[in-house]
N, C-alpha and C. Protein backbone atom coordinates (compact mmCIF):
# COMPACT_ATOMS: atom_id res chain seq x y z
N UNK A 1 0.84 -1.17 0.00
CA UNK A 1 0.00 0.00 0.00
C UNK A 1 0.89 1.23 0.00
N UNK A 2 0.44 1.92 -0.72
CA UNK A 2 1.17 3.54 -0.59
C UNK A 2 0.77 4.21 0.45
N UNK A 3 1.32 5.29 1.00
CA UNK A 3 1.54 5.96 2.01
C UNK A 3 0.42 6.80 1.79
N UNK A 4 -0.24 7.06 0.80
CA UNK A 4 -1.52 8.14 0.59
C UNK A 4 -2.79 7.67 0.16
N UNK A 5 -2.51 5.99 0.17
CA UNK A 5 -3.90 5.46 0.09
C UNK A 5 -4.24 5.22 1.68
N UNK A 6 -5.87 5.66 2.12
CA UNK A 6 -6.53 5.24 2.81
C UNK A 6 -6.94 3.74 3.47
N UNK A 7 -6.44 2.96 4.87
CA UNK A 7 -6.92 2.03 4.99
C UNK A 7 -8.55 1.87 4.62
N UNK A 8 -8.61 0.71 4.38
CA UNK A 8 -10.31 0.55 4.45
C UNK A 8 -11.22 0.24 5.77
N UNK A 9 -11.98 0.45 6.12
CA UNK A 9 -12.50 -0.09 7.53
C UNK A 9 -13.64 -0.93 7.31
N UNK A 10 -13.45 -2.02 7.97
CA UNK A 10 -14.10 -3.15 7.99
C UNK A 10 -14.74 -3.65 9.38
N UNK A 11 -15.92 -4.40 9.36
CA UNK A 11 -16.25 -4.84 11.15
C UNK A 11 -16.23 -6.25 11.71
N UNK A 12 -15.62 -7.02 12.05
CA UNK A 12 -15.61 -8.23 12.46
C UNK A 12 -17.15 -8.80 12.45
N UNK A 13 -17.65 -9.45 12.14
CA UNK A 13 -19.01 -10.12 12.65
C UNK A 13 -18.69 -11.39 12.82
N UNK A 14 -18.69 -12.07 14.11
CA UNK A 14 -18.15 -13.77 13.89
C UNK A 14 -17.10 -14.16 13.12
N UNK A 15 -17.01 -14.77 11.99
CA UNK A 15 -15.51 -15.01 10.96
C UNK A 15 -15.79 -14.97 9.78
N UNK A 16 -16.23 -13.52 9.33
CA UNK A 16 -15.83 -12.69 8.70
C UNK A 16 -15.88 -10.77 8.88
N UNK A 17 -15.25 -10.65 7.71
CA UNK A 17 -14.89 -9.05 8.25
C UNK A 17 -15.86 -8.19 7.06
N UNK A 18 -16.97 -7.64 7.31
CA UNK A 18 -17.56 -6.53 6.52
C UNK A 18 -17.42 -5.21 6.19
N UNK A 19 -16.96 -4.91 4.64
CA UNK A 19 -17.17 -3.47 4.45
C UNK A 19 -18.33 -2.97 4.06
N UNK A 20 -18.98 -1.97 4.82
CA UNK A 20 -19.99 -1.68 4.77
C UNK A 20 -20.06 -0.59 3.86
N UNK A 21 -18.98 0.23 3.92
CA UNK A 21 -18.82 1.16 2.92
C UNK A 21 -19.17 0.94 1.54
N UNK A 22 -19.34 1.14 0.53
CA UNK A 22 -19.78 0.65 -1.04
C UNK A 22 -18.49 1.11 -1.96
N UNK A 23 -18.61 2.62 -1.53
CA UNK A 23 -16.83 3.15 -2.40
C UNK A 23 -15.81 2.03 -2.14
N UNK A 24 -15.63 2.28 -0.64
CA UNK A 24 -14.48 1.25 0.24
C UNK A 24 -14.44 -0.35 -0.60
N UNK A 25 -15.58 -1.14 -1.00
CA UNK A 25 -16.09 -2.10 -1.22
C UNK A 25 -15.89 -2.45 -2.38
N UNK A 26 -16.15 -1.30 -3.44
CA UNK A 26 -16.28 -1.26 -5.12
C UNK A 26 -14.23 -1.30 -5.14
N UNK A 27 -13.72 -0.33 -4.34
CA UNK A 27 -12.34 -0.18 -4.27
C UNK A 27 -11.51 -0.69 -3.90
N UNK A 28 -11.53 -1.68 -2.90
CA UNK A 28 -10.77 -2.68 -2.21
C UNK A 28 -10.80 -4.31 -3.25
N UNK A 29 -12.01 -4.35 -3.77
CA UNK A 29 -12.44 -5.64 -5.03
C UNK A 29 -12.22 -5.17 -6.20
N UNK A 30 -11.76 -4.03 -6.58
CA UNK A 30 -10.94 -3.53 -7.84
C UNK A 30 -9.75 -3.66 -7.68
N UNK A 31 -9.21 -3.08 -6.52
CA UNK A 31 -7.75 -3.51 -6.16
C UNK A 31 -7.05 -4.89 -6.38
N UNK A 32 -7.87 -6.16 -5.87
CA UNK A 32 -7.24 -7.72 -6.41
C UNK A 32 -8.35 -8.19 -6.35
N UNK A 33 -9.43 -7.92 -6.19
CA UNK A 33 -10.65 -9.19 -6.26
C UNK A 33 -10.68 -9.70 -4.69
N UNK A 34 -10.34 -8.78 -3.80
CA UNK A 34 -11.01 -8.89 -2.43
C UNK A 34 -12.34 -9.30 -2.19
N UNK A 35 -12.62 -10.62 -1.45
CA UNK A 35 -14.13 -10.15 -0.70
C UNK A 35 -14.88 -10.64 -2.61
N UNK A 36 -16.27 -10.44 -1.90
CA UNK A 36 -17.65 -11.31 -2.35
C UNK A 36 -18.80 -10.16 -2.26
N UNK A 37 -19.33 -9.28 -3.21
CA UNK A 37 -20.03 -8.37 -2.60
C UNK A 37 -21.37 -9.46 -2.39
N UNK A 38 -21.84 -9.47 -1.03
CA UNK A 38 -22.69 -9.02 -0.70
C UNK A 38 -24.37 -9.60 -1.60
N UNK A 39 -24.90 -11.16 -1.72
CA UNK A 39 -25.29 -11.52 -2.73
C UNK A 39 -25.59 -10.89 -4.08
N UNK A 40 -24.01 -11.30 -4.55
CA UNK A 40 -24.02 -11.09 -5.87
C UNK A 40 -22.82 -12.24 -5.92
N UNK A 41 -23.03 -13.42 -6.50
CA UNK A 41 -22.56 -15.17 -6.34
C UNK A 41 -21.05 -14.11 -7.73
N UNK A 42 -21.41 -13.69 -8.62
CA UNK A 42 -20.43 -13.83 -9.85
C UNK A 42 -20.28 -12.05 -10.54
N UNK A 43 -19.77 -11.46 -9.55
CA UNK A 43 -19.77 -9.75 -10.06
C UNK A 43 -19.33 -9.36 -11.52
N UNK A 44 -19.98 -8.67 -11.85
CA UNK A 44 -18.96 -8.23 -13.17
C UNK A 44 -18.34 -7.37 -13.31
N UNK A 45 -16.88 -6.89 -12.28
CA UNK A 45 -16.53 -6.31 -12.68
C UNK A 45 -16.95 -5.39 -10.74
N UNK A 46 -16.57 -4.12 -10.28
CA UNK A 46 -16.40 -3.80 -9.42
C UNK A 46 -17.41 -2.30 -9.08
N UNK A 47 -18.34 -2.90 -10.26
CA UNK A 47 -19.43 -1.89 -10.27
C UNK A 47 -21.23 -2.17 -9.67
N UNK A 48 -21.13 -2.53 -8.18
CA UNK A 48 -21.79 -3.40 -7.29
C UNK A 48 -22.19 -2.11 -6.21
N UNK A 49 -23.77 -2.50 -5.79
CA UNK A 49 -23.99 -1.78 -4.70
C UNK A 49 -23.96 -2.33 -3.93
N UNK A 50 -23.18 -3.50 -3.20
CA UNK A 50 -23.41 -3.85 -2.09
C UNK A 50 -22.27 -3.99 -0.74
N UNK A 51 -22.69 -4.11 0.08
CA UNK A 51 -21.31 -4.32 0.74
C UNK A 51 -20.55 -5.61 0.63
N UNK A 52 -19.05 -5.66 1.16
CA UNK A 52 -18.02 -6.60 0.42
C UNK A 52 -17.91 -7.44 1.86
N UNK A 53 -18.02 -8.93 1.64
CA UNK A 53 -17.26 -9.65 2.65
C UNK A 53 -16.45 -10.19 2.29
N UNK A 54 -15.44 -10.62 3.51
CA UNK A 54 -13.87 -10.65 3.63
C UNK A 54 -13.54 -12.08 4.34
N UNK A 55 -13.48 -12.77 3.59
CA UNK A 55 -12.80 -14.04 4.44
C UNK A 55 -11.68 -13.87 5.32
N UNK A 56 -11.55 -14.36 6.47
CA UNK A 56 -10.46 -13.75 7.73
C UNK A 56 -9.45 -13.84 6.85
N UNK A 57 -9.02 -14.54 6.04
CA UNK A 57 -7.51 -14.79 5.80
C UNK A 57 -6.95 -13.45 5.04
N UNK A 58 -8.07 -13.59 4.01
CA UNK A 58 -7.67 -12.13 3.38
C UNK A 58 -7.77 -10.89 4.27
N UNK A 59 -8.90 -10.78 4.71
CA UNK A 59 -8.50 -9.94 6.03
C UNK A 59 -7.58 -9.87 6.86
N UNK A 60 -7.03 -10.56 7.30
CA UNK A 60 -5.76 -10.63 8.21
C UNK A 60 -4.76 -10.15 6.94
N UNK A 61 -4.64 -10.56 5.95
CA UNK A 61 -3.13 -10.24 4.95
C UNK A 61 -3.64 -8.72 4.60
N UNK A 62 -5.02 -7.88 4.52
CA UNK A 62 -5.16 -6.74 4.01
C UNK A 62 -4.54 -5.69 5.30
N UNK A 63 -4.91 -5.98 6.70
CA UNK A 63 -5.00 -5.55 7.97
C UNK A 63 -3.32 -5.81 8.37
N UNK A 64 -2.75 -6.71 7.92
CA UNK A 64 -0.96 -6.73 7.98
C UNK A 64 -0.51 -5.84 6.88
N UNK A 65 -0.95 -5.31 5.80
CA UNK A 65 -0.69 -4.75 5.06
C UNK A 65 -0.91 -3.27 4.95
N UNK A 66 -1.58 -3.15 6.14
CA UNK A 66 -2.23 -1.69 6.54
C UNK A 66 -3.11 -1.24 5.33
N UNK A 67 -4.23 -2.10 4.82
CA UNK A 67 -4.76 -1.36 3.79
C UNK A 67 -6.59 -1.50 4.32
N UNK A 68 -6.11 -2.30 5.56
CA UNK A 68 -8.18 -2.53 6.37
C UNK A 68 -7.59 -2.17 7.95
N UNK A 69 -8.60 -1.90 8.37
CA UNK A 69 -8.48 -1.62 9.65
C UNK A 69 -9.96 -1.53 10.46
N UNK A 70 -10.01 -3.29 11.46
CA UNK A 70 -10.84 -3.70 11.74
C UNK A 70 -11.38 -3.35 12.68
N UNK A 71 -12.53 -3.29 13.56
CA UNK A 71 -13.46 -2.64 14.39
C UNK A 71 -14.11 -4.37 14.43
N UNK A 72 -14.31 -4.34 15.94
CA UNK A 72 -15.54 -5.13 16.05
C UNK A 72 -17.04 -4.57 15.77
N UNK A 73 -17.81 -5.64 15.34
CA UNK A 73 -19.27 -4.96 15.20
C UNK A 73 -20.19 -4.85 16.32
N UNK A 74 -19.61 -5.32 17.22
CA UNK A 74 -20.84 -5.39 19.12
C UNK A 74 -20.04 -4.08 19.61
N UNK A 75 -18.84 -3.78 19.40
CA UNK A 75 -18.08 -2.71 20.55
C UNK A 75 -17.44 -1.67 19.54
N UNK A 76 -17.55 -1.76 18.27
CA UNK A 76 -16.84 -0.71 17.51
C UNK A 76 -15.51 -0.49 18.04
N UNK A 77 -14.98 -0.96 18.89
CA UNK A 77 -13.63 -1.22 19.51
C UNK A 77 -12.73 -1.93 18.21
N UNK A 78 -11.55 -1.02 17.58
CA UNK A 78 -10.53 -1.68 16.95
C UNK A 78 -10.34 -3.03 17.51
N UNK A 79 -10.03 -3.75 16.26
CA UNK A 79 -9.62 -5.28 17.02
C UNK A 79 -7.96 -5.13 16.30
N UNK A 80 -6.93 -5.43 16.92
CA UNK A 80 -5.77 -5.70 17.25
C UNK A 80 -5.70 -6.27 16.00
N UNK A 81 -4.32 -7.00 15.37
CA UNK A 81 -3.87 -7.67 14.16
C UNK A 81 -3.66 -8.88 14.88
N UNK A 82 -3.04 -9.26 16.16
CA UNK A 82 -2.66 -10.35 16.93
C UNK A 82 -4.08 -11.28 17.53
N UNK A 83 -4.91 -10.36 17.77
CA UNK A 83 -6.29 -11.41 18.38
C UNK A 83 -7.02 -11.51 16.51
N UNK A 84 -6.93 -10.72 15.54
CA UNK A 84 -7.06 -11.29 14.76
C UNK A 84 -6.73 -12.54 13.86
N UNK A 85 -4.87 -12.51 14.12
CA UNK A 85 -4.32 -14.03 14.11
C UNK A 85 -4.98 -15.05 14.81
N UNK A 86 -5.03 -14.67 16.10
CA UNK A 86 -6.09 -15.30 16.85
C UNK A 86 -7.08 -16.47 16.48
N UNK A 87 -7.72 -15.36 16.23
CA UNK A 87 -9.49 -15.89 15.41
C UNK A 87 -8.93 -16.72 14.42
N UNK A 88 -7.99 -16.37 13.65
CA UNK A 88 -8.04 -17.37 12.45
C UNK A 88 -7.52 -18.41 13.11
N UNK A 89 -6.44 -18.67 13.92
CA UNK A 89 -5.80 -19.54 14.36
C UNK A 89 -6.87 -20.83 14.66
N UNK A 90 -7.99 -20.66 15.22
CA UNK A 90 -9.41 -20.93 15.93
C UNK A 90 -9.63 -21.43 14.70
N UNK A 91 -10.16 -20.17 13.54
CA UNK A 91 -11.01 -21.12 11.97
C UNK A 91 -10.60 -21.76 11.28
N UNK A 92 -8.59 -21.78 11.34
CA UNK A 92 -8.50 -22.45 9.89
C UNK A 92 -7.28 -23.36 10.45
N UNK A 93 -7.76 -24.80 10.03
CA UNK A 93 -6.65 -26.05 10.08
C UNK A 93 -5.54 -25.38 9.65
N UNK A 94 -4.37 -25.78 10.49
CA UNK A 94 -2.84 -25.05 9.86
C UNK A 94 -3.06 -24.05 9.06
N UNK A 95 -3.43 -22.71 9.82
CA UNK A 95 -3.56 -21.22 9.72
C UNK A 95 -2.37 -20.85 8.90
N UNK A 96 -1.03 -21.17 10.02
CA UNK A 96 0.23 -20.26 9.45
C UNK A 96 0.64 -21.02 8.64
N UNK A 97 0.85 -21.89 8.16
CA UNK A 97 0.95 -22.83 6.53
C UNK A 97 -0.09 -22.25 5.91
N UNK A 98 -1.05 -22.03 5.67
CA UNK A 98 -2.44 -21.39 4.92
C UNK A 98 -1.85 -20.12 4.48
N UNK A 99 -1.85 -19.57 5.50
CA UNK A 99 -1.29 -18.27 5.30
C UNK A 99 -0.43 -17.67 4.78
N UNK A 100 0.64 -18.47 4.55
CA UNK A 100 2.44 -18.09 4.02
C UNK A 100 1.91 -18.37 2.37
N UNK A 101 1.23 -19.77 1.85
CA UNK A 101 0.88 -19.46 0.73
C UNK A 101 -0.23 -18.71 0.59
N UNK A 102 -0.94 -18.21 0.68
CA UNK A 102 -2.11 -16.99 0.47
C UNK A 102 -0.86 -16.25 0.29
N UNK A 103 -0.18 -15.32 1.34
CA UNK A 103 0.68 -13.93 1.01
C UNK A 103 1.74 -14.70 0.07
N UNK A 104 2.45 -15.29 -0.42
CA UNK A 104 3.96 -15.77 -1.24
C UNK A 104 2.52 -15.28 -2.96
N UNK A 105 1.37 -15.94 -2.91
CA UNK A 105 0.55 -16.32 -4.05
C UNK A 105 0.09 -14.58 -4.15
N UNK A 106 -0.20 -13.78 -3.16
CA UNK A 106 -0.84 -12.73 -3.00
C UNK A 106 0.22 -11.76 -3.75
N UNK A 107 1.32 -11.90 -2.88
CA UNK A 107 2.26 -11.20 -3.31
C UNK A 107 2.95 -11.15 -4.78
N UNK A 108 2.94 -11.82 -5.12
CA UNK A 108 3.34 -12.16 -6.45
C UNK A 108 2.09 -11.87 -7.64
N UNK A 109 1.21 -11.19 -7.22
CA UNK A 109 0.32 -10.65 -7.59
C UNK A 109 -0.84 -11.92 -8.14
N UNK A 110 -1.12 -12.80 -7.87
CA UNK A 110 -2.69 -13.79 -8.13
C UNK A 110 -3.52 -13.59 -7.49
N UNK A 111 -4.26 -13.90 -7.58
CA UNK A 111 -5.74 -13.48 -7.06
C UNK A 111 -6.33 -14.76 -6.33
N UNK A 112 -6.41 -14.68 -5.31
CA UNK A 112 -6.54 -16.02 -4.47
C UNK A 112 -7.79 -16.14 -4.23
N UNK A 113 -8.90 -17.24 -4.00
CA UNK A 113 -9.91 -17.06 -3.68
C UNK A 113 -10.19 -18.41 -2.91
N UNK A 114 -10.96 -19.10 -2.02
CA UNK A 114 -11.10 -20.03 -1.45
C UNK A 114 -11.37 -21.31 -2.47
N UNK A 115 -10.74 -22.05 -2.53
CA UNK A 115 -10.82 -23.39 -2.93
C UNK A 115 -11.73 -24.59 -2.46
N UNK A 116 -12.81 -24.17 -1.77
CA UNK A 116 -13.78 -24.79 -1.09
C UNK A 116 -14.99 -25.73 -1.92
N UNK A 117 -15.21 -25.47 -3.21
CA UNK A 117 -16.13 -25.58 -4.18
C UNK A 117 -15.40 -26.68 -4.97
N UNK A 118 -13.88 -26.44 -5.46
CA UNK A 118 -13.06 -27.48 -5.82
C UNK A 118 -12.75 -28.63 -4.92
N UNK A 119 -12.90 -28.44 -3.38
CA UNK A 119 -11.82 -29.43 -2.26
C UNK A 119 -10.65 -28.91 -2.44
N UNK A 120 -10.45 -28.02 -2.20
CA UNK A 120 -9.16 -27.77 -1.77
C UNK A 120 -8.78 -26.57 -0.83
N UNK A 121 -7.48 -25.87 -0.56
CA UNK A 121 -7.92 -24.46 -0.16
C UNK A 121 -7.93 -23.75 -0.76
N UNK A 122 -7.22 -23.63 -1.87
CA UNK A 122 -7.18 -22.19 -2.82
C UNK A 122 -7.56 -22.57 -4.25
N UNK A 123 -8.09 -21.39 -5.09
CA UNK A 123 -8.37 -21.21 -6.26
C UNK A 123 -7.33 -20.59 -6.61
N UNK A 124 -6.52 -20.39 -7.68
CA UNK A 124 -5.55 -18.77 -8.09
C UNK A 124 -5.53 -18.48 -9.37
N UNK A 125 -5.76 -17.22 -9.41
CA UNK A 125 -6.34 -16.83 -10.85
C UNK A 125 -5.38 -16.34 -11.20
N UNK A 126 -4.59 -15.90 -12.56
CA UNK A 126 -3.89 -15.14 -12.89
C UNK A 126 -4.36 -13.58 -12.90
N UNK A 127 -5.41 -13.57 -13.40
CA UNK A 127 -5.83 -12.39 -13.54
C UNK A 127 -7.36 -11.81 -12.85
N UNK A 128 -8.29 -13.06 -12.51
CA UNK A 128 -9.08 -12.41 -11.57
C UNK A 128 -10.20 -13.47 -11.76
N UNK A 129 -11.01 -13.28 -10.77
CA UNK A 129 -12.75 -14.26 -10.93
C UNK A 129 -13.48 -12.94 -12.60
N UNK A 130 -13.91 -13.44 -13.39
CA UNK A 130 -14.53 -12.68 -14.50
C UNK A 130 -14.03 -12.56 -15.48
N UNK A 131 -12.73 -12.31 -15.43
CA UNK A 131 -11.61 -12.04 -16.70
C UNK A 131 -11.40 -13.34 -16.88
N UNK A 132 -10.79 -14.66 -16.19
CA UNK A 132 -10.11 -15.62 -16.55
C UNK A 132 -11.15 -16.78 -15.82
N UNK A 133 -10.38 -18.16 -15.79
CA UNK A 133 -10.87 -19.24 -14.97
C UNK A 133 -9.75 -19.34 -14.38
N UNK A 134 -9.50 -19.74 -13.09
CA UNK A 134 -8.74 -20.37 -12.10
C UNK A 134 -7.32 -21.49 -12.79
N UNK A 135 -6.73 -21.14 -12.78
CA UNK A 135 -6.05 -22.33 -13.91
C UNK A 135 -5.20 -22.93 -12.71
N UNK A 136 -5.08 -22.57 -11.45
CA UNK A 136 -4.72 -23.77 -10.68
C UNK A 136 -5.16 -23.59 -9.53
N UNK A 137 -5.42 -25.21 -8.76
CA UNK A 137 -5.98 -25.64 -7.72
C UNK A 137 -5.05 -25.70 -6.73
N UNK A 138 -5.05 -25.19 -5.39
CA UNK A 138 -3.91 -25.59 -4.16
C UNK A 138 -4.24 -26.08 -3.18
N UNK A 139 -3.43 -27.02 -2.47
CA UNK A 139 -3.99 -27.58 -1.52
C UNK A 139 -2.52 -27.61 -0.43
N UNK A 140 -2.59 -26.81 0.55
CA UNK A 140 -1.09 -26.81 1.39
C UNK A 140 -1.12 -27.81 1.89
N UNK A 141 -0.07 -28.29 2.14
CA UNK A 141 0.56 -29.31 3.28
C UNK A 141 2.11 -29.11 4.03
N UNK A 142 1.66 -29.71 5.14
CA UNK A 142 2.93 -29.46 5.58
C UNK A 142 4.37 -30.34 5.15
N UNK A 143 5.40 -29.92 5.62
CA UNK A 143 6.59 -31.21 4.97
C UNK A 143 6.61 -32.28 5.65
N UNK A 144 5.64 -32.26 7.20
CA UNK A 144 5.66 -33.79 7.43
C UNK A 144 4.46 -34.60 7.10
N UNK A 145 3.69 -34.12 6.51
CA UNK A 145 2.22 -34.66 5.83
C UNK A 145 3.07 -35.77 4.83
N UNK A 146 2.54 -36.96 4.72
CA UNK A 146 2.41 -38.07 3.59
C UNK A 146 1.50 -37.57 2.23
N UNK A 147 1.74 -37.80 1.61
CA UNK A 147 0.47 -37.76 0.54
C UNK A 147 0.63 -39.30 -0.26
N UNK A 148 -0.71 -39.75 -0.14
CA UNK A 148 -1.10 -41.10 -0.71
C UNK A 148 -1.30 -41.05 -2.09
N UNK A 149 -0.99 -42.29 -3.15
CA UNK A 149 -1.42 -42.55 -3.93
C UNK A 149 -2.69 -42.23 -4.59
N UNK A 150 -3.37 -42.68 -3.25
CA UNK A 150 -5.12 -42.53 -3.89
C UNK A 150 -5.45 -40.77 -3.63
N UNK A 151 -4.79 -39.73 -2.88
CA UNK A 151 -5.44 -39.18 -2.54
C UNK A 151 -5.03 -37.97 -3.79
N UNK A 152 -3.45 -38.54 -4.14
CA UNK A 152 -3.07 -37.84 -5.52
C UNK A 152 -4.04 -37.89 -6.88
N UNK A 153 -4.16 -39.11 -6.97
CA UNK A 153 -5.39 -39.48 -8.22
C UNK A 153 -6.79 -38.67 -7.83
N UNK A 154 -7.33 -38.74 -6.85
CA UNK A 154 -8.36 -38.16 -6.55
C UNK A 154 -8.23 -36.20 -6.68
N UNK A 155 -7.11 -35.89 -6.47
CA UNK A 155 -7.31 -34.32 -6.78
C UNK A 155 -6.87 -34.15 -7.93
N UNK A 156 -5.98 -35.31 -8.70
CA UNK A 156 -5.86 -34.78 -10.05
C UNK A 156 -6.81 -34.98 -11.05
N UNK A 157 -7.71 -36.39 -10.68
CA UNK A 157 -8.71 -36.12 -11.62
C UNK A 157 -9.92 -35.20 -11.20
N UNK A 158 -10.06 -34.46 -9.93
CA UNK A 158 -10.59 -33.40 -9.81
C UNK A 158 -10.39 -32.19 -10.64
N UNK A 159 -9.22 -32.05 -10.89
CA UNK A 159 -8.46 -31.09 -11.53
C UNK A 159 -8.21 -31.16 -12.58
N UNK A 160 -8.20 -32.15 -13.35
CA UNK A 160 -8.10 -32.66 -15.08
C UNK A 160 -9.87 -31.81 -15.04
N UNK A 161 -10.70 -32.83 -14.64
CA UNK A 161 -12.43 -32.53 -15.10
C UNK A 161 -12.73 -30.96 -14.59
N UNK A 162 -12.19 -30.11 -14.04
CA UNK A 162 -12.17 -28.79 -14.26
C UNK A 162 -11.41 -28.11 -14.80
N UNK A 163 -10.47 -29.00 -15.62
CA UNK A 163 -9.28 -27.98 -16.46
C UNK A 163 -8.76 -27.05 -15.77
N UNK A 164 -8.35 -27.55 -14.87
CA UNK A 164 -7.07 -26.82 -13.86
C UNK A 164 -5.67 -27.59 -13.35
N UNK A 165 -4.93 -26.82 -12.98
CA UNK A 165 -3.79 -27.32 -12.35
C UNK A 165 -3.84 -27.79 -11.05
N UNK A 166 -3.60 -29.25 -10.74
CA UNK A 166 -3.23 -29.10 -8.99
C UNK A 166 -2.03 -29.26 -8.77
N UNK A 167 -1.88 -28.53 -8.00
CA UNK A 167 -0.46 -28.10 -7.05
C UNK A 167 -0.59 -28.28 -5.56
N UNK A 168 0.37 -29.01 -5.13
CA UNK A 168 0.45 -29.28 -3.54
C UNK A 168 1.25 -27.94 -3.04
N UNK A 169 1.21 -26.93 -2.03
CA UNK A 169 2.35 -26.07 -2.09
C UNK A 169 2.48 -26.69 -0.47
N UNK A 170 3.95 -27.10 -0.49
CA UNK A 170 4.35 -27.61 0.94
C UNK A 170 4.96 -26.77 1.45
N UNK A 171 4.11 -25.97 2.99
CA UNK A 171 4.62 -24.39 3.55
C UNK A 171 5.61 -25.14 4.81
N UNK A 172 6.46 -24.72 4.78
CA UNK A 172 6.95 -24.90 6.27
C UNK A 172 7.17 -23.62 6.68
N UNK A 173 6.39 -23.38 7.70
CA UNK A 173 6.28 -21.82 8.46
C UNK A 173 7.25 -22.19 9.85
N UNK A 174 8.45 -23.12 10.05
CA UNK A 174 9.20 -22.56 10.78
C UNK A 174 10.26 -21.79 9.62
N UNK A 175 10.19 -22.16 8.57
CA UNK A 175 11.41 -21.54 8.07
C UNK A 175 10.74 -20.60 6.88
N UNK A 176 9.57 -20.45 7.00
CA UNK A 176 8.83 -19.38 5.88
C UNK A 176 9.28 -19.69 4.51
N UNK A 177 9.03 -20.79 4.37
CA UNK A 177 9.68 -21.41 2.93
C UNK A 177 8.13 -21.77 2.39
N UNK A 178 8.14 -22.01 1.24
CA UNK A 178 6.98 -22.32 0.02
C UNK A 178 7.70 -23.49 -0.87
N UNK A 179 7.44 -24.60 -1.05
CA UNK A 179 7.73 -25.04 -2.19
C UNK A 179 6.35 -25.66 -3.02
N UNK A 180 6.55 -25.88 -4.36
CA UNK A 180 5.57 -26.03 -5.06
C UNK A 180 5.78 -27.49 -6.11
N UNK A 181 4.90 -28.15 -6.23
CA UNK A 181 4.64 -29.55 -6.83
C UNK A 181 3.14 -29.38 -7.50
N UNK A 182 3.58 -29.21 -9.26
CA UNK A 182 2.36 -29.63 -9.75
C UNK A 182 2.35 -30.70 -10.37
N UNK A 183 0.91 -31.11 -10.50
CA UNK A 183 0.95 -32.27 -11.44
C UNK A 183 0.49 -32.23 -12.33
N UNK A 184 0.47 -32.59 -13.34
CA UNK A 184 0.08 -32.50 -15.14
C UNK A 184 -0.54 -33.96 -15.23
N UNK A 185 -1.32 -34.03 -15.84
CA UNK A 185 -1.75 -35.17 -16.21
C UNK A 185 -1.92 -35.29 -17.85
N UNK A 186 -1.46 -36.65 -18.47
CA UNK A 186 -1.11 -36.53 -19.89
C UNK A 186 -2.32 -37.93 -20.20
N UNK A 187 -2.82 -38.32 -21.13
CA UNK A 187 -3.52 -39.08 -21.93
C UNK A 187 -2.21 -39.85 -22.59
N UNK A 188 -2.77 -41.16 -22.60
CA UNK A 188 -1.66 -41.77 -23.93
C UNK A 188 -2.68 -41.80 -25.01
């Protein structure tokens, strides 16, 4: 974030974070495809009246990034970046592995979106939900996780029948490392 852009303000409700704002909302989901306005399942584009929700994760990487700045919604009381780790720590199986690929994928400019619809955790777009399709599927693990035979076949032919890539990205968050394993699948 630049020094003369405005954080956005957002309000905790349970586990997720709402902008209620619409500018804030239209502007933060122009920026990378933040957030879900607000039933509208497939936007076109960042010209939406509604307000934007924020999956914690992205929230937590916008709010480390100083570009949101969260308020609870019962106390309007700022909530901290650390009890926000918190909360996620609470929602999401191996948070800080989750997390290192979200920001390494974020950073490098893709557009990340939950992988929940595929089985997996992440979607990543090159260029965005509307413009493109997802061209690869992620699923973190850690470096002492096994991965089985069967469980390889099962996400790759998940991933063949949606014409996407799966990629295992194995985070080890003691050493903030990313590595990446895709698989291709070929026809004879």
């Amino acid at each position: 974030m630049t020094d003369n852009v405005r954080p956005v303000n957002g309000k905790l409700v349970e586990n997720r974070i709402v902008v209620w704002n619409i500018e804030d909302s239209r502007r933060l989901y122009q920026e990378g495809f933040y957030g879900k306005p607000l039933g509208i399942p497939k936007p076109k584009g960042a010209d939406f009246n509604a307000p934007l929700i924020l999956d914690l994760i992205e929230g937590y990487y916008l709010a480390k990034g100083k570009r949101l700045k969260i308020v609870d919604a019962v106390t309007s009381q700022p909530v901290k970046l650390d009890k926000i780790e918190e909360i996620c720590k609470e929602q999401y199986v191996d948070f800080e592995e989750k997390f290192l690929v979200y920001k390494e994928c974020r950073d490098a400019h893709y557009v990340v979106t939950p992988g929940i619809k595929f089985g997996c955790d992440f979607a990543v777009y090159e260029h965005g939900p509307g413009l493109d399709h997802a061209p690869f599927l992620v699923q973190v693990a850690k470096p002492s996780e096994k991965a089985t035979a069967t469980g390889i076949v099962l996400s790759g032919r998940l991933a063949t029948t949606v014409r996407k890539q799966f990629i295992v990205a194995v985070a080890d968050s003691a050493k903030k490392k990313v590595s990446y394993l895709a698989f291709d699948w070929w026809r004879a």
